[in-house]
Structure formats: C-alpha cells, structure tokens
C-alpha atoms as a PDB file:
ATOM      1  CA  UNK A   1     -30.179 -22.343 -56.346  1.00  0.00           C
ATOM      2  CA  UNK A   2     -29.302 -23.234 -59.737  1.00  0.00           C
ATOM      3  CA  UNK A   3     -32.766 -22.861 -61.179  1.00  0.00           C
ATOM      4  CA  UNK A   4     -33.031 -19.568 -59.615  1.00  0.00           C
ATOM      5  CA  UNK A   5     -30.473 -18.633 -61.312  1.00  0.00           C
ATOM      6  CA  UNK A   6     -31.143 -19.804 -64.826  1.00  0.00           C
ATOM      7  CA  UNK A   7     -34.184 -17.503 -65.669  1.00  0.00           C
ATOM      8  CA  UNK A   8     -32.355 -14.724 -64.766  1.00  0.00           C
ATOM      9  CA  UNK A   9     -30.285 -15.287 -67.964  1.00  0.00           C
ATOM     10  CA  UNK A  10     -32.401 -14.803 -70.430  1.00  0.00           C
ATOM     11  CA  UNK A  11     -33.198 -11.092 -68.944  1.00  0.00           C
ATOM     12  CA  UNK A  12     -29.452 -10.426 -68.992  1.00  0.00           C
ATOM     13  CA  UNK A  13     -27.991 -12.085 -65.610  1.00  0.00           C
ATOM     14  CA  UNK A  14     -24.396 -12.775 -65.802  1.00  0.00           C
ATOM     15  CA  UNK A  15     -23.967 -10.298 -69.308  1.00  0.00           C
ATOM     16  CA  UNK A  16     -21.846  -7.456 -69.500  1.00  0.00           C
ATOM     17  CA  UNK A  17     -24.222  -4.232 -69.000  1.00  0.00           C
ATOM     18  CA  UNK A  18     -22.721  -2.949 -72.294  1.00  0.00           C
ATOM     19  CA  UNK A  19     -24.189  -6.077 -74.118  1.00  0.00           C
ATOM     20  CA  UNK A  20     -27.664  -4.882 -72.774  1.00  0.00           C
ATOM     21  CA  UNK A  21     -30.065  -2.849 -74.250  1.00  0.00           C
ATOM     22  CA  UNK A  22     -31.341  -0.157 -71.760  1.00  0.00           C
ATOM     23  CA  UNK A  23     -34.846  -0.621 -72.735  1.00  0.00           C
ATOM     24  CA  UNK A  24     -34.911  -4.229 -71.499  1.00  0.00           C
ATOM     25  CA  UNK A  25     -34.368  -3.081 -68.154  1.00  0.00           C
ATOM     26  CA  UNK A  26     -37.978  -2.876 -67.106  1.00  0.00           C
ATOM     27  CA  UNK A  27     -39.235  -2.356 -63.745  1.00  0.00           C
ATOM     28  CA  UNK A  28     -40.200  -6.172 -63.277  1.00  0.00           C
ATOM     29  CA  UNK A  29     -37.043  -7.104 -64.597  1.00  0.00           C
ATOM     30  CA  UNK A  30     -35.220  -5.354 -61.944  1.00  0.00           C
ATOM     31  CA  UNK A  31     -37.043  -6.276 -59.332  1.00  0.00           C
ATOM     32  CA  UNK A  32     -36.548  -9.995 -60.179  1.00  0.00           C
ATOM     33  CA  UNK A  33     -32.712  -8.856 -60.378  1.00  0.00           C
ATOM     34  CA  UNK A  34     -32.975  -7.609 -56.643  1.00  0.00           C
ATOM     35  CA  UNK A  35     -35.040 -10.814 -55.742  1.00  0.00           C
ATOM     36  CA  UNK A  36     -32.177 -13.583 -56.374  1.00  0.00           C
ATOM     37  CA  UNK A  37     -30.175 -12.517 -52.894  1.00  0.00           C
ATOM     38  CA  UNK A  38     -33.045 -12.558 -50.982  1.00  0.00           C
ATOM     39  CA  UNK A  39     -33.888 -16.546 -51.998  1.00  0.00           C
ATOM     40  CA  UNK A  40     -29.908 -17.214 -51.613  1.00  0.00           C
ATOM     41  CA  UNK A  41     -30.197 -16.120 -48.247  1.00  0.00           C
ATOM     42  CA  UNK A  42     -33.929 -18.205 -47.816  1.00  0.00           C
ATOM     43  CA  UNK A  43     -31.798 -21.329 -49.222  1.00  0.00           C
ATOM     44  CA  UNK A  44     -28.769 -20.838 -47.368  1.00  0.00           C
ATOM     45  CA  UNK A  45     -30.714 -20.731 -43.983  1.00  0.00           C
ATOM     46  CA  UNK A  46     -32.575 -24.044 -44.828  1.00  0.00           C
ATOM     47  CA  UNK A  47     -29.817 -25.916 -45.526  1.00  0.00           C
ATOM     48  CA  UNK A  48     -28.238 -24.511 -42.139  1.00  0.00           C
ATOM     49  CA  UNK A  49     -30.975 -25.644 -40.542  1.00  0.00           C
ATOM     50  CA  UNK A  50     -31.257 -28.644 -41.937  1.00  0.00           C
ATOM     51  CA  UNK A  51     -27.487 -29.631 -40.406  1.00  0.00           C
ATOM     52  CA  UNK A  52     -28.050 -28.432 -37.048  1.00  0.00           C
ATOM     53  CA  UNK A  53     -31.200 -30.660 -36.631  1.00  0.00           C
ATOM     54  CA  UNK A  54     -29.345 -33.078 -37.581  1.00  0.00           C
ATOM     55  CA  UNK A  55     -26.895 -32.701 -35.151  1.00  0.00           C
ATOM     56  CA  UNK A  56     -29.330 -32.026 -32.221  1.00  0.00           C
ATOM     57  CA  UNK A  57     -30.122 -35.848 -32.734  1.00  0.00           C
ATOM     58  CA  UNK A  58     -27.110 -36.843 -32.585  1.00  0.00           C
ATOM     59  CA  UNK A  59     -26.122 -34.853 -29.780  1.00  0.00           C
ATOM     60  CA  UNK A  60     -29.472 -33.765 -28.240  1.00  0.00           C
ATOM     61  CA  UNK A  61     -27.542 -35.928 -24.642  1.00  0.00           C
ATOM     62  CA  UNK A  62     -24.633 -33.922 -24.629  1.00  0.00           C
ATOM     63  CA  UNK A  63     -25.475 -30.522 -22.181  1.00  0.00           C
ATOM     64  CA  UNK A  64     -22.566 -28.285 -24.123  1.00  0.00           C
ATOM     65  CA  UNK A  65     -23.067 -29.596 -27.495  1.00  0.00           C
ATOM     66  CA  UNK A  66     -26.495 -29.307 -27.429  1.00  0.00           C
ATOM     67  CA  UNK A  67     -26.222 -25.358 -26.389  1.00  0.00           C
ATOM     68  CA  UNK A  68     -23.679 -25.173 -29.202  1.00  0.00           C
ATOM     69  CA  UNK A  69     -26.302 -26.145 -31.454  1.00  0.00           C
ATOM     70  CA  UNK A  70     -29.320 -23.670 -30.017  1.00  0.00           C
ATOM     71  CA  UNK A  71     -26.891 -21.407 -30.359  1.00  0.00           C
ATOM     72  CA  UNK A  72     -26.095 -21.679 -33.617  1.00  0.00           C
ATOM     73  CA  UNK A  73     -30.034 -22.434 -34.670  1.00  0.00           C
ATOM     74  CA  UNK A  74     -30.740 -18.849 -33.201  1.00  0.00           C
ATOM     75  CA  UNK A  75     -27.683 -17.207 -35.047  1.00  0.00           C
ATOM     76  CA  UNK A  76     -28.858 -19.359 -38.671  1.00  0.00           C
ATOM     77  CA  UNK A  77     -32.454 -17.175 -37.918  1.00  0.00           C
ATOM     78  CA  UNK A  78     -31.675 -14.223 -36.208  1.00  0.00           C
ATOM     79  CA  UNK A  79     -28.588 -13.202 -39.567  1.00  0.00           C
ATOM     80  CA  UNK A  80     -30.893 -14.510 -42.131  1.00  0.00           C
ATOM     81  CA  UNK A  81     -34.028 -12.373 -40.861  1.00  0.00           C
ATOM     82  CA  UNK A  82     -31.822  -9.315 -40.856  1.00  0.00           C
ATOM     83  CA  UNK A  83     -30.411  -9.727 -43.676  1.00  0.00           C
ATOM     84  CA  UNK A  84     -33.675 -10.696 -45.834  1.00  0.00           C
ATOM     85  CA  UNK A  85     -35.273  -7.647 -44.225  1.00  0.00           C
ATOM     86  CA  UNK A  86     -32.477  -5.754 -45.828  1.00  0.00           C
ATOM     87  CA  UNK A  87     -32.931  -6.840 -48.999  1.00  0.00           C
ATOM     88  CA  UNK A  88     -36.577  -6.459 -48.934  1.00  0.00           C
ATOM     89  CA  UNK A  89     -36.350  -2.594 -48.282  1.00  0.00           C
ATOM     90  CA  UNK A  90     -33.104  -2.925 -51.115  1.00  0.00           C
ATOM     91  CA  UNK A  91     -36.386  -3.960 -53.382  1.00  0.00           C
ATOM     92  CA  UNK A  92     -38.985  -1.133 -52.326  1.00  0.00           C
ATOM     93  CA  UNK A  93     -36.187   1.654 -52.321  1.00  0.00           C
ATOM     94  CA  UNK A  94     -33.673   0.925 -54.786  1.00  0.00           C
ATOM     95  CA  UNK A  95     -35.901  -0.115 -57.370  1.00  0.00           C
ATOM     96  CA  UNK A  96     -36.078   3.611 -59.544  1.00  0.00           C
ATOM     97  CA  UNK A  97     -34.082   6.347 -60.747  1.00  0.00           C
ATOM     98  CA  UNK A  98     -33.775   7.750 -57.399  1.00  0.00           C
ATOM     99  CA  UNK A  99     -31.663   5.053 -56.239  1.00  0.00           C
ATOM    100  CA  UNK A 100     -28.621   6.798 -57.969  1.00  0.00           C
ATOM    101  CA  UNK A 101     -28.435   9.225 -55.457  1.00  0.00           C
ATOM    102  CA  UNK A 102     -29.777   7.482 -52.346  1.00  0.00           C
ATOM    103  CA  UNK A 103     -27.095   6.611 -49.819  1.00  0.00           C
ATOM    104  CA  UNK A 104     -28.947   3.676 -48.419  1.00  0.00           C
ATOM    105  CA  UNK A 105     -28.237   1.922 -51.981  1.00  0.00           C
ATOM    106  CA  UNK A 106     -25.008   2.970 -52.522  1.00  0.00           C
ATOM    107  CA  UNK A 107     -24.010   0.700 -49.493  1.00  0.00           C
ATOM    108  CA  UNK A 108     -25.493  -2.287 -50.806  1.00  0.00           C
ATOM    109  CA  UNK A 109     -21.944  -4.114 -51.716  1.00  0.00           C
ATOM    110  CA  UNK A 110     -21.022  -3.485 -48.610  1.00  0.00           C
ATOM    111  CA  UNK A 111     -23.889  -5.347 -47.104  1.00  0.00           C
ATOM    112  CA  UNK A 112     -23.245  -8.220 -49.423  1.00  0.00           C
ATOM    113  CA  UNK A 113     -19.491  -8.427 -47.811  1.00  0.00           C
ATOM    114  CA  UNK A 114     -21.050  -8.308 -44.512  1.00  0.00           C
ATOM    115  CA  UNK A 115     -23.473 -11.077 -44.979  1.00  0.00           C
ATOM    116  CA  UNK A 116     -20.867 -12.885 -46.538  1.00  0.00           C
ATOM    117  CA  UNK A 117     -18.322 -12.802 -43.384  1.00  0.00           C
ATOM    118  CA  UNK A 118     -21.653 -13.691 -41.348  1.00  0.00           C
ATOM    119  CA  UNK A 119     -22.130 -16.348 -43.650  1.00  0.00           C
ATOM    120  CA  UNK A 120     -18.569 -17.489 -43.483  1.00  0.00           C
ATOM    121  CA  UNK A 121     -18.483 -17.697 -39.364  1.00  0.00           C
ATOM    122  CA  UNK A 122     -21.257 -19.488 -39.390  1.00  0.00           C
ATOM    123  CA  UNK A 123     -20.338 -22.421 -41.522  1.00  0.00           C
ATOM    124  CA  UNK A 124     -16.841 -22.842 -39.017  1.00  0.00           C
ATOM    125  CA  UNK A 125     -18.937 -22.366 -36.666  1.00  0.00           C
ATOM    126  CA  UNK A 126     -21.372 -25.655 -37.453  1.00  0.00           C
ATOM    127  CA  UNK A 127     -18.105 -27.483 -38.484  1.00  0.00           C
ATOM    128  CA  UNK A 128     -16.895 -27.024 -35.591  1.00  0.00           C
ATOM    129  CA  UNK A 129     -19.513 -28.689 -33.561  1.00  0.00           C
ATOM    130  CA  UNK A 130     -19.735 -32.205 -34.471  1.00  0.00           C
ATOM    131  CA  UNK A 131     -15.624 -32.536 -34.428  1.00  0.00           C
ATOM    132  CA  UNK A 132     -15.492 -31.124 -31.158  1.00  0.00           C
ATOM    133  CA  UNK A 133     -17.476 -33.528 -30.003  1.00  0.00           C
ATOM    134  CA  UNK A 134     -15.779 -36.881 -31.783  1.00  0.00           C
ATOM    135  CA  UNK A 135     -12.545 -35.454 -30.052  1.00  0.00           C
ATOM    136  CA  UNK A 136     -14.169 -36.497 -26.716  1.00  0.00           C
ATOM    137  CA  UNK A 137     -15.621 -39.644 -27.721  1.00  0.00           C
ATOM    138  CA  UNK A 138     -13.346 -42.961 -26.176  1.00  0.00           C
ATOM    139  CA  UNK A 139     -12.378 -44.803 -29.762  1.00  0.00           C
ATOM    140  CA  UNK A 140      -8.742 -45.220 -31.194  1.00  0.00           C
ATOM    141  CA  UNK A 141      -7.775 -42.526 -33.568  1.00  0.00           C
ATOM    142  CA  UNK A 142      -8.501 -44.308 -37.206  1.00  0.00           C
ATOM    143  CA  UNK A 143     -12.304 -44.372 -36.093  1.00  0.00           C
ATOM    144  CA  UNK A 144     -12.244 -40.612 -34.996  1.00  0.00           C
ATOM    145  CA  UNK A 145     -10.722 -39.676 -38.020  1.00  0.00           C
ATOM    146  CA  UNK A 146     -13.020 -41.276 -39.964  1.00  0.00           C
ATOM    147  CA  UNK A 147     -15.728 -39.600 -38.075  1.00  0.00           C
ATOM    148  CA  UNK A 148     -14.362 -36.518 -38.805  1.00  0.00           C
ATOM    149  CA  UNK A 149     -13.898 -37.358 -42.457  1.00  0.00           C
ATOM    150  CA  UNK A 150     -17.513 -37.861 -42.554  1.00  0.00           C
ATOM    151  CA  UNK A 151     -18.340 -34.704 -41.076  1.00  0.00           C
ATOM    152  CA  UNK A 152     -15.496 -32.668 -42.323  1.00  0.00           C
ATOM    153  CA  UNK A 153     -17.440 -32.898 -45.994  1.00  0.00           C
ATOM    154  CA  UNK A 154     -18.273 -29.409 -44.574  1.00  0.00           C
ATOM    155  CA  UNK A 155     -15.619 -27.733 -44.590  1.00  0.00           C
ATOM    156  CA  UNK A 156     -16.071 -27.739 -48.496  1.00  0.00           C
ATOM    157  CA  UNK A 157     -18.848 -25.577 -47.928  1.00  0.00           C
ATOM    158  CA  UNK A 158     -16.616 -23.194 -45.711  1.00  0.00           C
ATOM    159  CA  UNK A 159     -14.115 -22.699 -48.413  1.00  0.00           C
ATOM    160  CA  UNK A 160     -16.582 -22.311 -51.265  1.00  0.00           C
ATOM    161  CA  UNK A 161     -18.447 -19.684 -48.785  1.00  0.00           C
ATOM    162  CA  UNK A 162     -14.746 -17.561 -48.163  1.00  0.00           C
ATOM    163  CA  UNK A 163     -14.065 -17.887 -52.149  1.00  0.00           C
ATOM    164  CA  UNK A 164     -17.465 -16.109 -52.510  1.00  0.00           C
ATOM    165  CA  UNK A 165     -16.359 -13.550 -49.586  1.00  0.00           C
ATOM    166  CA  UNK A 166     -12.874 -13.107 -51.193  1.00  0.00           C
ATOM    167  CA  UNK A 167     -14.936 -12.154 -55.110  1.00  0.00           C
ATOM    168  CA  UNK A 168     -17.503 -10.164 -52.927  1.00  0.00           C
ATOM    169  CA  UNK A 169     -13.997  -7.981 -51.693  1.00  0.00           C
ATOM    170  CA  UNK A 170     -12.574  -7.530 -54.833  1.00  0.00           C
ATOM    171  CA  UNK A 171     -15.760  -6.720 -57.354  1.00  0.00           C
ATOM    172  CA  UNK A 172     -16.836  -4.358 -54.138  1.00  0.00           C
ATOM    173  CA  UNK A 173     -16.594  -1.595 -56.700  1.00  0.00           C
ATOM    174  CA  UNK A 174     -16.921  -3.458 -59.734  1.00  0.00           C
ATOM    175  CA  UNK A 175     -19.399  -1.372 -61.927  1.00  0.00           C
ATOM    176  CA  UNK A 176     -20.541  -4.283 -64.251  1.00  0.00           C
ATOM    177  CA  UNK A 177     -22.704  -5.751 -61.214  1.00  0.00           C
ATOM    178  CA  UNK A 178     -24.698  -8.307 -63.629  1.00  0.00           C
ATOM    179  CA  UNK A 179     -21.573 -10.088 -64.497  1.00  0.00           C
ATOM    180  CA  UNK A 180     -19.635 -10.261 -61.045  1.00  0.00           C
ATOM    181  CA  UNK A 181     -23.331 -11.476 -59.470  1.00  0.00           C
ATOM    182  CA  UNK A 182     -23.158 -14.582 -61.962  1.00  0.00           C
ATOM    183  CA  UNK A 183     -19.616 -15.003 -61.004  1.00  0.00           C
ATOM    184  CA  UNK A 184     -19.910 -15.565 -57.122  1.00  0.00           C
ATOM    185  CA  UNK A 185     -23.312 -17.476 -57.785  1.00  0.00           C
ATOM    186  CA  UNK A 186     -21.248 -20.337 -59.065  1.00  0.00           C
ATOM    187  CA  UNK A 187     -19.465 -20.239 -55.328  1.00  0.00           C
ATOM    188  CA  UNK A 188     -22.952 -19.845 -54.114  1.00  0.00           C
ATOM    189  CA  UNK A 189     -23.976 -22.998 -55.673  1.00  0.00           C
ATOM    190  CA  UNK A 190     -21.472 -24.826 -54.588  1.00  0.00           C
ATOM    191  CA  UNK A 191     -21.964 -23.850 -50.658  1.00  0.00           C
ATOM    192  CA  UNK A 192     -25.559 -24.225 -51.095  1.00  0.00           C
ATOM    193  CA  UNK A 193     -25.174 -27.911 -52.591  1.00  0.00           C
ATOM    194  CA  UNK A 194     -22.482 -28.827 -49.584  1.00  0.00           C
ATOM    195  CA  UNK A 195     -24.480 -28.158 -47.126  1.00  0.00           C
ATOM    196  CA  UNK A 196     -27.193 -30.522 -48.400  1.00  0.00           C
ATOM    197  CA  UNK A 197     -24.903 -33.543 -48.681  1.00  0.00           C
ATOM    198  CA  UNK A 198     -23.259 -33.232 -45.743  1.00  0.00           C
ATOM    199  CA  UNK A 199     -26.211 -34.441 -43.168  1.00  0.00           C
ATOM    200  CA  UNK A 200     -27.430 -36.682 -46.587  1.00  0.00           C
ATOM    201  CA  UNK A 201     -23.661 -38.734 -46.542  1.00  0.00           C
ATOM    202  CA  UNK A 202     -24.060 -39.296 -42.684  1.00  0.00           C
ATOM    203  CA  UNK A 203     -27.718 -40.943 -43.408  1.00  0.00           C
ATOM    204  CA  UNK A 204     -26.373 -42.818 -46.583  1.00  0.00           C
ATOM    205  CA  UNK A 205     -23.379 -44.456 -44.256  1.00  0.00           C
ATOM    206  CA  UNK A 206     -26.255 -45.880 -42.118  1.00  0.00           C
ATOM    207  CA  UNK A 207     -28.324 -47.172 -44.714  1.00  0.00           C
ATOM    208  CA  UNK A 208     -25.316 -48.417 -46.311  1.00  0.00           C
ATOM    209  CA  UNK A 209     -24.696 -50.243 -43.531  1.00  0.00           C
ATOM    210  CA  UNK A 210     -27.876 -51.803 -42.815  1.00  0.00           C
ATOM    211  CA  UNK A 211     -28.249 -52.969 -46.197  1.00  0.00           C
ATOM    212  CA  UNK A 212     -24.761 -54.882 -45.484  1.00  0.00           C
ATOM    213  CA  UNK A 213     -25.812 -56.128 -42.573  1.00  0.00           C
ATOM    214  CA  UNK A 214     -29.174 -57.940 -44.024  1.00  0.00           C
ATOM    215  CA  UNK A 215     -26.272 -59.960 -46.479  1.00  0.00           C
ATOM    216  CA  UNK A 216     -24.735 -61.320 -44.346  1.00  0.00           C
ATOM    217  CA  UNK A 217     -25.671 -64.057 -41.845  1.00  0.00           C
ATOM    218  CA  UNK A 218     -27.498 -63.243 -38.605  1.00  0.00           C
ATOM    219  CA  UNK A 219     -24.756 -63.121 -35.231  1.00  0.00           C
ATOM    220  CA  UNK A 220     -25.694 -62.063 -32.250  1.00  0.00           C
ATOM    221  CA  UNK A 221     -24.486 -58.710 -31.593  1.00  0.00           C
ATOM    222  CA  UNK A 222     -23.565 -57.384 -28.547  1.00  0.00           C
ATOM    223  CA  UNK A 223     -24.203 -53.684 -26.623  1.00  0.00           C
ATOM    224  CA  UNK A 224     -20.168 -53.670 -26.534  1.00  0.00           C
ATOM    225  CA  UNK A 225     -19.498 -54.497 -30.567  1.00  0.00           C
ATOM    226  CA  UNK A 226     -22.657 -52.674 -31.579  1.00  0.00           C
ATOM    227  CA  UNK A 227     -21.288 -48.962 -29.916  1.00  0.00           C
ATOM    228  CA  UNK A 228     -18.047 -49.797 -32.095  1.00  0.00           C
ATOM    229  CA  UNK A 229     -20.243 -48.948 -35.384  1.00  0.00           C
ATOM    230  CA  UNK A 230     -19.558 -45.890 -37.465  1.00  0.00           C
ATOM    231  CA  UNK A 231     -22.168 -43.116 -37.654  1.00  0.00           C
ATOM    232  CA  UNK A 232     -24.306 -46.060 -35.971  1.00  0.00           C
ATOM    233  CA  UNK A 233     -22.468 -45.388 -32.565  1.00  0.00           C
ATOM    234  CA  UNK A 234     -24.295 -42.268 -32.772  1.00  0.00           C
ATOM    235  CA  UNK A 235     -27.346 -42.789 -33.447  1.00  0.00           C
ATOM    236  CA  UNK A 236     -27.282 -45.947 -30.830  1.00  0.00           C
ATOM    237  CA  UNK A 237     -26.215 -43.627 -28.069  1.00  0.00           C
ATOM    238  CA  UNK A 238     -28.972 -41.088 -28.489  1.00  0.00           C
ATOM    239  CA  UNK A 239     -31.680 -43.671 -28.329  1.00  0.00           C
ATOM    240  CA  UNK A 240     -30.275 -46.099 -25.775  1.00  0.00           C
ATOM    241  CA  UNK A 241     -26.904 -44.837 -23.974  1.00  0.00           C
ATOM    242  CA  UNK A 242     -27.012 -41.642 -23.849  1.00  0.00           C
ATOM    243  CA  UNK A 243     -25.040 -41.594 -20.781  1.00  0.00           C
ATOM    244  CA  UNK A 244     -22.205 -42.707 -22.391  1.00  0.00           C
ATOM    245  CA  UNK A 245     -21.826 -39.572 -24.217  1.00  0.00           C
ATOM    246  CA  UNK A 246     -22.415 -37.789 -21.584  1.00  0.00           C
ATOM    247  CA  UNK A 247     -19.929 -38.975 -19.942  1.00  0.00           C
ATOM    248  CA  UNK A 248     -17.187 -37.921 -22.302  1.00  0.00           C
ATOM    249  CA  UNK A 249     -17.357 -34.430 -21.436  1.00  0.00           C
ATOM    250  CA  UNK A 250     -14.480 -32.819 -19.683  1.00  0.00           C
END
C-alpha cells in the first residue's frame, strides 16, 4: 500500500493544490491520481480474503461458522467488484474538463464514504467470527481470553478502518482533495497492514510452539493434554476431532 503510495508524491500526492503548478497536471498524471483507490480496494480485498481462508480451516467443521465465513467471502467479492467497477468508469469519465460539470463525478466523495462504511461492517463483521466461535468452545476463561487476544489483533484494523470513515466524513467537501487523500492513506495503511498480521500471529504462535516443543525432552502426549494447546487446539480439531467442535454449538 505504502509503495503505491510513494510515487504518487513526486507528481504532487499529499501537496496542497496551491503548491502545484497547473501544467504538471497532465492527463497521465491524473489518471495515476484516480488509479490509487482502485488498488486500495484490490489490496483491501486480498487481505480479507486472506483471513477468511484462514478461518475456513479452522472452522471448515463447524455448520454455522462455516456459513458465516461463505458469507462473508461473497460480501469481501461481491463490495470490492462494485466498487472497483466504480472507480474504473471514475477513470474513463472523470478524467477531462468535462468532469466539472458532470454529476456522476461530483458524487465521488460520497462513494468514498460509502465504501468506507462497507469497508467498516465488514471488518466487525470477520472479527466477529472467530470470537463467536471461542465463546462456545469448553476451556476455562484465561484460555478463551487468550484466544480472543490472539484474534482480537483485528479489531485494530476495525478502528483504523472507522478513523479513515470518520476523515472521509469530515474532508467530504474538502476542496484540497490531494492533501486529505494522503491524510486517510496513512489510516489506510494501517488497516491494510492489520489485516496481514492478524492470520500471520495465529501461524507464528504455532510455529512458536513447535520450535519449543523440539527443546524440550520427548513425553508422550496424550489426545486429552494435546486439545488443551493454544491455537494448536484448533488446528488439531480440524484434522482429527472435528466432532468436538461440532459439538459445541448451541
């Protein structure tokens, strides 16, 4: 996200418009301009993705988590297809002089807010999902909340994604776009990033553990102390009990 970012800098991304020269405002310039929401939105729907797969392993035994997730996986494509096929007709009709007067341009904050709120009831909506779901598992309350800990890392990305709503609402008429875009990138970043280390930290716990368990010497480990492992009880249960979880459903 970052590096998408960067290059936009040197053509006068994040600048006041009175600190550019009209002249430097090319055609190709612009349309790079109207290109950086468009690979947000690509990005954003990735690392959405990326989450919910990971989740679907985790839960794939689990009838009304697993729905949850299908769910969501059809909402992540369906709002990111609309809204890039927005911003590709934002590129083919707001890109000249005309676009002063055109109604369908004028609108175009507006859009952003929407996608924004989209964006925003998404990410409760995957956060929501895997701490539903360690509610109903059977462990004492210090393991669930560090379950949830684990998986709560999201809800970083849910408050950098309403910060970016929230700036999207108040520069909605903000006439120095340029500078405002630069300013909720930053928030942009920040959700993007989250949402790749959240189903990375879950994987790191494992290997973490693993790599502990290879210094220490070999016991024999039973089906009873093994379920009693951290992220490891999950990953156990999809491959070998996968009743179990299904069993903690109301």
């Amino acid at each position: 996200m970052a590096l998408t970012r960067a290059p936009g800098l040197n053509i006068g991304y994040g600048r006041h418009l009175w600190d550019i020269r009209a002249v430097t405002l090319t055609h190709s310039r612009v349309l790079r301009f109207s290109q950086l929401s468009t690979l947000y939105i690509i990005g954003i729907c990735f690392a959405k993705l990326s989450v919910l797969l990971m989740y679907l392993r985790f839960f794939e035994v689990v009838d009304f988590t697993r729905h949850l997730i299908y769910f969501g996986i059809f909402l992540t494509l369906f709002t990111s297809a609309a809204f890039i096929g927005h911003g590709i007709a934002q590129t083919v009709v707001c890109i000249n002089v005309s676009a002063v007067t055109n109604k369908f341009c004028q609108a175009v904050s507006k859009v952003v807010i929407a996608q924004a709120s989209v964006n925003v009831a998404m990410e409760f909506y995957i956060l929501m999902i895997p701490l539903q779901q360690v509610y109903k598992l059977n462990m004492d309350s210090q393991r669930k909340l560090g379950l949830a800990a684990v998986f709560g890392i999201g809800l970083v990305a849910c408050i950098a994604s309403a910060l970016r709503l929230g700036w999207s609402v108040r520069n909605l008429h903000e006439p120095d776009i340029l500078w405002a875009a630069a300013l909720i990138s930053e928030m942009s970043i920040v959700e993007m990033n989250t949402a790749i280390i959240a189903p990375c930290l879950c994987l790191c716990i494992c290997y973490y553990k693993a790599q502990h368990r290879r210094n220490v010497p070999p016991t024999i480990v039973t089906d009873e102390e093994r379920t009693k492992s951290f992220i490891g009880r999950l990953l156990f249960w999809t491959t070998s009990h996968g009743r179990t979880l299904q069993d903690t459903e109301p």
